[in-house]
C-alpha atoms as a PDB file:
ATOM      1  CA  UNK A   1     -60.427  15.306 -28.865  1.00  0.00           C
ATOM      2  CA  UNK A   2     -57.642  12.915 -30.314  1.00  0.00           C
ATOM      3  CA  UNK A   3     -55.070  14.539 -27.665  1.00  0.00           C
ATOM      4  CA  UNK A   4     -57.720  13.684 -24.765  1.00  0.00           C
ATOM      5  CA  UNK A   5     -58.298  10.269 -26.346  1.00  0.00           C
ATOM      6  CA  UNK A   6     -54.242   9.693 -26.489  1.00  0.00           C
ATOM      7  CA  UNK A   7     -53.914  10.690 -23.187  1.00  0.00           C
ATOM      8  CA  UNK A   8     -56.512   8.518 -21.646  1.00  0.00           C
ATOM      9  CA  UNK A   9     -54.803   5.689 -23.500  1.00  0.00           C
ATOM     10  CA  UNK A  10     -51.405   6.678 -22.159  1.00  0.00           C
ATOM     11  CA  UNK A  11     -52.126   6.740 -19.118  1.00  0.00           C
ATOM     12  CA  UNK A  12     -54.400   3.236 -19.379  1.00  0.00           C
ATOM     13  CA  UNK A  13     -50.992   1.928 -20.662  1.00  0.00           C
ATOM     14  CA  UNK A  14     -48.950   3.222 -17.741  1.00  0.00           C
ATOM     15  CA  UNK A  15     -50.802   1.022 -14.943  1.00  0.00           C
ATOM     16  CA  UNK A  16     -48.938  -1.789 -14.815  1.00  0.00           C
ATOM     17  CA  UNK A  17     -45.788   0.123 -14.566  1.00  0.00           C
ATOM     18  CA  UNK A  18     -47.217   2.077 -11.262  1.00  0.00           C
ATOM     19  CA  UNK A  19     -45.776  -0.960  -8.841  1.00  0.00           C
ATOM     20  CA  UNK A  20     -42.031  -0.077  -9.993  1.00  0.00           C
ATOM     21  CA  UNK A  21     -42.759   3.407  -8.580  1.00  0.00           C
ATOM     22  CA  UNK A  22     -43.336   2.588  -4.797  1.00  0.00           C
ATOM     23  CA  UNK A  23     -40.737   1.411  -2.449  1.00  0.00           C
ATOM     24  CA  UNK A  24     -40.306  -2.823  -1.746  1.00  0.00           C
ATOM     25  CA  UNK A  25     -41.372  -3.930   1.277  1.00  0.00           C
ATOM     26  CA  UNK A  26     -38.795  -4.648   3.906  1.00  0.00           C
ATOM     27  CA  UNK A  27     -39.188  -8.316   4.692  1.00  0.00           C
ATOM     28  CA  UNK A  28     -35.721  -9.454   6.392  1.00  0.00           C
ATOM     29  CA  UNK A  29     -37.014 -12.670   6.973  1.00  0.00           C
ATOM     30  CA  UNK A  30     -34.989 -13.896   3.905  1.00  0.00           C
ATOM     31  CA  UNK A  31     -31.494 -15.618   4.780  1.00  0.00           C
ATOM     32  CA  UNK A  32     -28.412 -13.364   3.847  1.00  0.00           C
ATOM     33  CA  UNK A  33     -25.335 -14.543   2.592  1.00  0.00           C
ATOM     34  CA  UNK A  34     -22.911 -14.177   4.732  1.00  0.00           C
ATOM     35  CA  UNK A  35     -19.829 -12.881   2.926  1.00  0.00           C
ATOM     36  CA  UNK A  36     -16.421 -14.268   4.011  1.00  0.00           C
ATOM     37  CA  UNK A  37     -13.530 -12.093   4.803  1.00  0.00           C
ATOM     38  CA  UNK A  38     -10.610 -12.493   2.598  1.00  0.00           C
ATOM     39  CA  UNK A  39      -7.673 -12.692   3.786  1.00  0.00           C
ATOM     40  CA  UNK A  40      -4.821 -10.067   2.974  1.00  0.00           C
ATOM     41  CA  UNK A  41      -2.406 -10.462   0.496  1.00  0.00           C
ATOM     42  CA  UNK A  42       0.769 -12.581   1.789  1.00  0.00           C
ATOM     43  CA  UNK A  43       4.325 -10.615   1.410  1.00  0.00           C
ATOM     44  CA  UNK A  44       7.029 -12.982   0.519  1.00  0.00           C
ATOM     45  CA  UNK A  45       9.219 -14.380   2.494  1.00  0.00           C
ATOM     46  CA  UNK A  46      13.134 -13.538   2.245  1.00  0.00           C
ATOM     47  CA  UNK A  47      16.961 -13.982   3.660  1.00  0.00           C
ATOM     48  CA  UNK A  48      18.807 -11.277   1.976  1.00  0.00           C
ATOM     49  CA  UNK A  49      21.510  -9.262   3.265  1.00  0.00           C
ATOM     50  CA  UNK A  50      22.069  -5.011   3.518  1.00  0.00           C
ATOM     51  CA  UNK A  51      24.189  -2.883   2.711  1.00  0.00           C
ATOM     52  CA  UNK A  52      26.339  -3.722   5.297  1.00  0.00           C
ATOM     53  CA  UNK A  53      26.024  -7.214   4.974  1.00  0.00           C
ATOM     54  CA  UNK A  54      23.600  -7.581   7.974  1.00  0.00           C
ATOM     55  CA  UNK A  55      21.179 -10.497   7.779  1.00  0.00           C
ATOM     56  CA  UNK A  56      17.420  -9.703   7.299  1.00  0.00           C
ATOM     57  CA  UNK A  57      14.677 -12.182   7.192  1.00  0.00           C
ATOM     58  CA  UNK A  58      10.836 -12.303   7.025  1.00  0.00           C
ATOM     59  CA  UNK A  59      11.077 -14.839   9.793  1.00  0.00           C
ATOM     60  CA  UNK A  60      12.733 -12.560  12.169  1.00  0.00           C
ATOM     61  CA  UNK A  61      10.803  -9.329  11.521  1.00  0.00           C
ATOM     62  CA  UNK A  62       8.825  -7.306  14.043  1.00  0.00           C
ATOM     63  CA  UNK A  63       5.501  -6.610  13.176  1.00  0.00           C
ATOM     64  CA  UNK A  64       4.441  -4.422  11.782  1.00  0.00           C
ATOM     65  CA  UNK A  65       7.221  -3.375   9.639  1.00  0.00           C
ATOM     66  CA  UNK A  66       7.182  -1.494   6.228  1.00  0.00           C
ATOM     67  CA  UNK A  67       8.845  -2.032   2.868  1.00  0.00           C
ATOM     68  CA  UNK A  68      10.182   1.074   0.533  1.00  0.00           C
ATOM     69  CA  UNK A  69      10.810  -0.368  -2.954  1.00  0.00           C
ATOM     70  CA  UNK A  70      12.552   2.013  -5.266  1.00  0.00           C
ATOM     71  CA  UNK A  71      15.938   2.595  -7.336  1.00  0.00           C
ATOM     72  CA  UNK A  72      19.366   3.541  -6.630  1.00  0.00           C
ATOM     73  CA  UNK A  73      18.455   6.041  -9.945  1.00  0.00           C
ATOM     74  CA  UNK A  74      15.387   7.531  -8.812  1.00  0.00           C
ATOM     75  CA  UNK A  75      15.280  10.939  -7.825  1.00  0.00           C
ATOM     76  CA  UNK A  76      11.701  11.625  -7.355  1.00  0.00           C
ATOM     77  CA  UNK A  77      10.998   8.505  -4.880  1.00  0.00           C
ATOM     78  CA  UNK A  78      13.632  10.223  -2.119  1.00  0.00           C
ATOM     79  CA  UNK A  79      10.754  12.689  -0.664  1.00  0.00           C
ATOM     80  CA  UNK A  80       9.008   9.469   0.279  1.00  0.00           C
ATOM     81  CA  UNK A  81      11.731   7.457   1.709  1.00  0.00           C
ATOM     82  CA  UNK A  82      12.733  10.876   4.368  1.00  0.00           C
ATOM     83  CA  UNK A  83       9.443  10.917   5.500  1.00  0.00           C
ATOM     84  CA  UNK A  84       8.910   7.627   6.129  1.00  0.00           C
ATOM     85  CA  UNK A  85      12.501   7.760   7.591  1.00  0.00           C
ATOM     86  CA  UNK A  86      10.873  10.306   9.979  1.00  0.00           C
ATOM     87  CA  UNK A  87       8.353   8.382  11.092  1.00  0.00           C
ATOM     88  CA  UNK A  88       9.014   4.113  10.904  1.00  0.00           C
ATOM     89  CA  UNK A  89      11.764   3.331  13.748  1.00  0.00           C
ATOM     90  CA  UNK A  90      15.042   1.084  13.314  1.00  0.00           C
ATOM     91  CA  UNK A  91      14.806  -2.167  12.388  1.00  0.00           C
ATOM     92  CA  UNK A  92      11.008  -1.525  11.082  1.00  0.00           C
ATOM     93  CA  UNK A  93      11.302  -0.172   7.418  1.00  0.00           C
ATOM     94  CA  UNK A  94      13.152  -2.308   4.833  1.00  0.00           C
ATOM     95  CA  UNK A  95      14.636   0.055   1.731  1.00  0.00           C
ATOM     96  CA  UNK A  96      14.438  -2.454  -1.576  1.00  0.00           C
ATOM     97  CA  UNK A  97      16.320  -2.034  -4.552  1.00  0.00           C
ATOM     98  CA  UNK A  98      13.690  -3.199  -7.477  1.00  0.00           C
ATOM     99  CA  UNK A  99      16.055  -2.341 -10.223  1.00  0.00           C
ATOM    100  CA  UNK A 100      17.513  -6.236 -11.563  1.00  0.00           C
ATOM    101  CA  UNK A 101      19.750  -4.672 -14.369  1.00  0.00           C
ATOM    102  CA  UNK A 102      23.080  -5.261 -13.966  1.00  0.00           C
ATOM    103  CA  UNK A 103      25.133  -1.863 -12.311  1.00  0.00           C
ATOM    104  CA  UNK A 104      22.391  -0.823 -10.304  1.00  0.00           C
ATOM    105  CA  UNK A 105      23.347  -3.361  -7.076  1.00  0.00           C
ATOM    106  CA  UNK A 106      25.473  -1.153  -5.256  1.00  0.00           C
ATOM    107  CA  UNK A 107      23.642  -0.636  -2.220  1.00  0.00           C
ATOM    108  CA  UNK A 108      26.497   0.976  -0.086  1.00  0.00           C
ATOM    109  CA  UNK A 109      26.574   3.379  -3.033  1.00  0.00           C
ATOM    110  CA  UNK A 110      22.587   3.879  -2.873  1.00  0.00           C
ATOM    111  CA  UNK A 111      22.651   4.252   1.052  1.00  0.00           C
ATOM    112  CA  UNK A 112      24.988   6.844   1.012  1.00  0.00           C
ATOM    113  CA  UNK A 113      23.840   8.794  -1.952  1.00  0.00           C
ATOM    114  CA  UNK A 114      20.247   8.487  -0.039  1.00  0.00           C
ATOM    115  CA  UNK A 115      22.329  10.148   3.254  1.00  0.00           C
ATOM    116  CA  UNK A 116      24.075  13.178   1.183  1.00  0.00           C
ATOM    117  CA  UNK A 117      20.836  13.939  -1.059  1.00  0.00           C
ATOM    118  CA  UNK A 118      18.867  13.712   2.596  1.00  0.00           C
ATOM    119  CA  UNK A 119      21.254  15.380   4.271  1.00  0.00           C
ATOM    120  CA  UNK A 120      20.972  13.095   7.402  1.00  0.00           C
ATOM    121  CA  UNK A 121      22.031  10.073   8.588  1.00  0.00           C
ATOM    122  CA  UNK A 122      19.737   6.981   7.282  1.00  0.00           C
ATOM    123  CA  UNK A 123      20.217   4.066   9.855  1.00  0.00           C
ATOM    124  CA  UNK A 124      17.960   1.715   7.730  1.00  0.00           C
ATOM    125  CA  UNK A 125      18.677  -1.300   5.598  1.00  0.00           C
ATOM    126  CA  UNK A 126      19.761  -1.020   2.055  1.00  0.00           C
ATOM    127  CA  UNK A 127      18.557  -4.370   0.476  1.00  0.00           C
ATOM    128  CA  UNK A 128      19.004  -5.750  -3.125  1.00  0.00           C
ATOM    129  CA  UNK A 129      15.802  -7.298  -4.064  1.00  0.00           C
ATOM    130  CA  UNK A 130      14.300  -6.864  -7.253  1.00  0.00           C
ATOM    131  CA  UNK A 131      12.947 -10.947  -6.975  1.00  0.00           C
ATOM    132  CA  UNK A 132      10.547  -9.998  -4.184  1.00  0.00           C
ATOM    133  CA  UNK A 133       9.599  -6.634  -6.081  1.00  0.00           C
ATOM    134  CA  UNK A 134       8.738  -8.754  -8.935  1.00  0.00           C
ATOM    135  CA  UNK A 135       6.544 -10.984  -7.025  1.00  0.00           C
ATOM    136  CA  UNK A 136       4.729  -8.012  -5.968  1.00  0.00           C
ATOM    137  CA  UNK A 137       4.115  -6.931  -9.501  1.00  0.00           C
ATOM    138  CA  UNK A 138       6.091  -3.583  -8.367  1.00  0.00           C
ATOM    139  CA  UNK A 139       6.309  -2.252 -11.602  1.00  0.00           C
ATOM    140  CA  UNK A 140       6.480   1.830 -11.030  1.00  0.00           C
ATOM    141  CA  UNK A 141       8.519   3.524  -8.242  1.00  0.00           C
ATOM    142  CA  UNK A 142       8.114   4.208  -5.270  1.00  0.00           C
ATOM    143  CA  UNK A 143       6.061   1.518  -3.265  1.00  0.00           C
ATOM    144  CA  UNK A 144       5.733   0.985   0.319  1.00  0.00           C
ATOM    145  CA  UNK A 145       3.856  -1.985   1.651  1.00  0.00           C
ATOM    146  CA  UNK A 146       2.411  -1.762   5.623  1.00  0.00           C
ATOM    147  CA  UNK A 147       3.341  -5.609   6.459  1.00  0.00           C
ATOM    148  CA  UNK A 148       1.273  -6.857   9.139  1.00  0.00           C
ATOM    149  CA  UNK A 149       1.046 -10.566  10.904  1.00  0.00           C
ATOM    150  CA  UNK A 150      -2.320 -10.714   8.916  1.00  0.00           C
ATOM    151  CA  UNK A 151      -0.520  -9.902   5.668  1.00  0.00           C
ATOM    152  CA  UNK A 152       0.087  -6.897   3.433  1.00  0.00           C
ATOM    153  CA  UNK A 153      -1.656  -4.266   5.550  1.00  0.00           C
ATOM    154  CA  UNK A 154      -1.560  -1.557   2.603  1.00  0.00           C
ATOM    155  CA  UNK A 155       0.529  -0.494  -0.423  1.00  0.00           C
ATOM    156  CA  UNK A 156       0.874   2.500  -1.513  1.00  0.00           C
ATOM    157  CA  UNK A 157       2.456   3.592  -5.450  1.00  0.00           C
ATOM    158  CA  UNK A 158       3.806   6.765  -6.312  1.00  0.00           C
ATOM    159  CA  UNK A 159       4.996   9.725  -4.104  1.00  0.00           C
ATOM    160  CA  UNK A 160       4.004  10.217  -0.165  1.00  0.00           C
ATOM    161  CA  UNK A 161       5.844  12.425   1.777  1.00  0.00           C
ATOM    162  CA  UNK A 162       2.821  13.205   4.239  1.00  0.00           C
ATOM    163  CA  UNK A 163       4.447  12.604   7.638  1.00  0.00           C
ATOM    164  CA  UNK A 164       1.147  12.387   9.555  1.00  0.00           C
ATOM    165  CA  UNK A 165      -0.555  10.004   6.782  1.00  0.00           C
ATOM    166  CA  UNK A 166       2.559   8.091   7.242  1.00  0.00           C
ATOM    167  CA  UNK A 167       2.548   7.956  11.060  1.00  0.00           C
ATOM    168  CA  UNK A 168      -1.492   7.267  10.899  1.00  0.00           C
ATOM    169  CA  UNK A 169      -1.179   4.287   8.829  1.00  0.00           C
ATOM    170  CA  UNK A 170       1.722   3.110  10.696  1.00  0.00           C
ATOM    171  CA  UNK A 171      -0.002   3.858  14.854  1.00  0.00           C
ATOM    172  CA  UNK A 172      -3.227   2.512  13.113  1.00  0.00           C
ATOM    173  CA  UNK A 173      -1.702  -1.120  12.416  1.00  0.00           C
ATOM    174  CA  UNK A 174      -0.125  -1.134  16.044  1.00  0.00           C
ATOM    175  CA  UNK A 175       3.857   0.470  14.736  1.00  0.00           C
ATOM    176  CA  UNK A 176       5.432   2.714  17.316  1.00  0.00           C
ATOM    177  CA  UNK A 177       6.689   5.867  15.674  1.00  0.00           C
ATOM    178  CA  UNK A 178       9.881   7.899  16.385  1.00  0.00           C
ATOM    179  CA  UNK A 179       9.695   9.964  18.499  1.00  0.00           C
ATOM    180  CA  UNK A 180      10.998  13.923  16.962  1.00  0.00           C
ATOM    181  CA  UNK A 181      11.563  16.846  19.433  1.00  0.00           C
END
């Protein structure tokens, strides 16, 4: 009798909770916020000069172009930088030294240790740059950024040496890729 009796009571107690079980009506005639689109990240403007003392500036760049920010001392960021040498076309991906510390600013040294350890012939800039990879916060290596006119497109950390994620990302934000045969 007392187990009937708590029962009843139970459920007595559990009316007012019924409502939370059935689904809300669907009145849109509420106003929704719109929500505003923010706008990408900006990448910083530069005039810095290559490996072969070539001129490159922000102003002048095609878009959309990519920058590779590693280290003349890192070994496990060159995967990354042959595929996206396979892929981004002359004059479209930017190689950045991040390293600051004095003795790593060689970048004829860099570009040619990239060409032997490659084994091919690497026809894009070597660039000295470790203000712009701190403005980025590029703290671990490798990075590449997808610049577009809109802004910073994407950035990826760590290693990517998928060719056909590469050239995705890259067709996707209007790049032309080279063309292998």
């Amino acid at each position: 009798m007392i187990g009937r009796g708590l029962l009843i009571v139970l459920m007595v107690g559990m009316l007012p909770l019924s409502g939370c079980l059935t689904r809300a009506s669907s009145d849109i005639s509420e106003p929704v916020d719109i929500i505003e689109e923010v706008p990408l990240p900006v990448f910083p403007e530069f005039n810095l000069k290559d490996h072969q003392n070539q001129s490159w500036s922000s102003n002048e760049m095609p878009y959309p172009y990519v920058a590779y920010f590693s280290a003349t001392w890192c070994t496990h960021c060159k995967p990354t930088l042959g595929a996206l040498d396979a892929v981004i076309p002359n004059g479209s991906l930017l190689v950045f030294n991040k390293d600051g510390r004095e003795g790593n600013d060689d970048m004829v040294k860099w570009h040619t240790d990239m060409q032997n350890e490659l084994n091919r012939s690497i026809s894009h800039p070597f660039i000295h740059a470790p203000e712009i990879a701190n403005h980025l916060d590029v703290l671990g290596i490798p990075v590449v950024v997808f610049v577009t006119s809109d802004g910073i497109g994407e950035r990826w950390e760590g290693l990517h040496d998928d060719v056909d994620e590469i050239r995705s990302v890259w067709e996707g934000l209007g790049g032309v890729s080279v063309v292998t045969g």
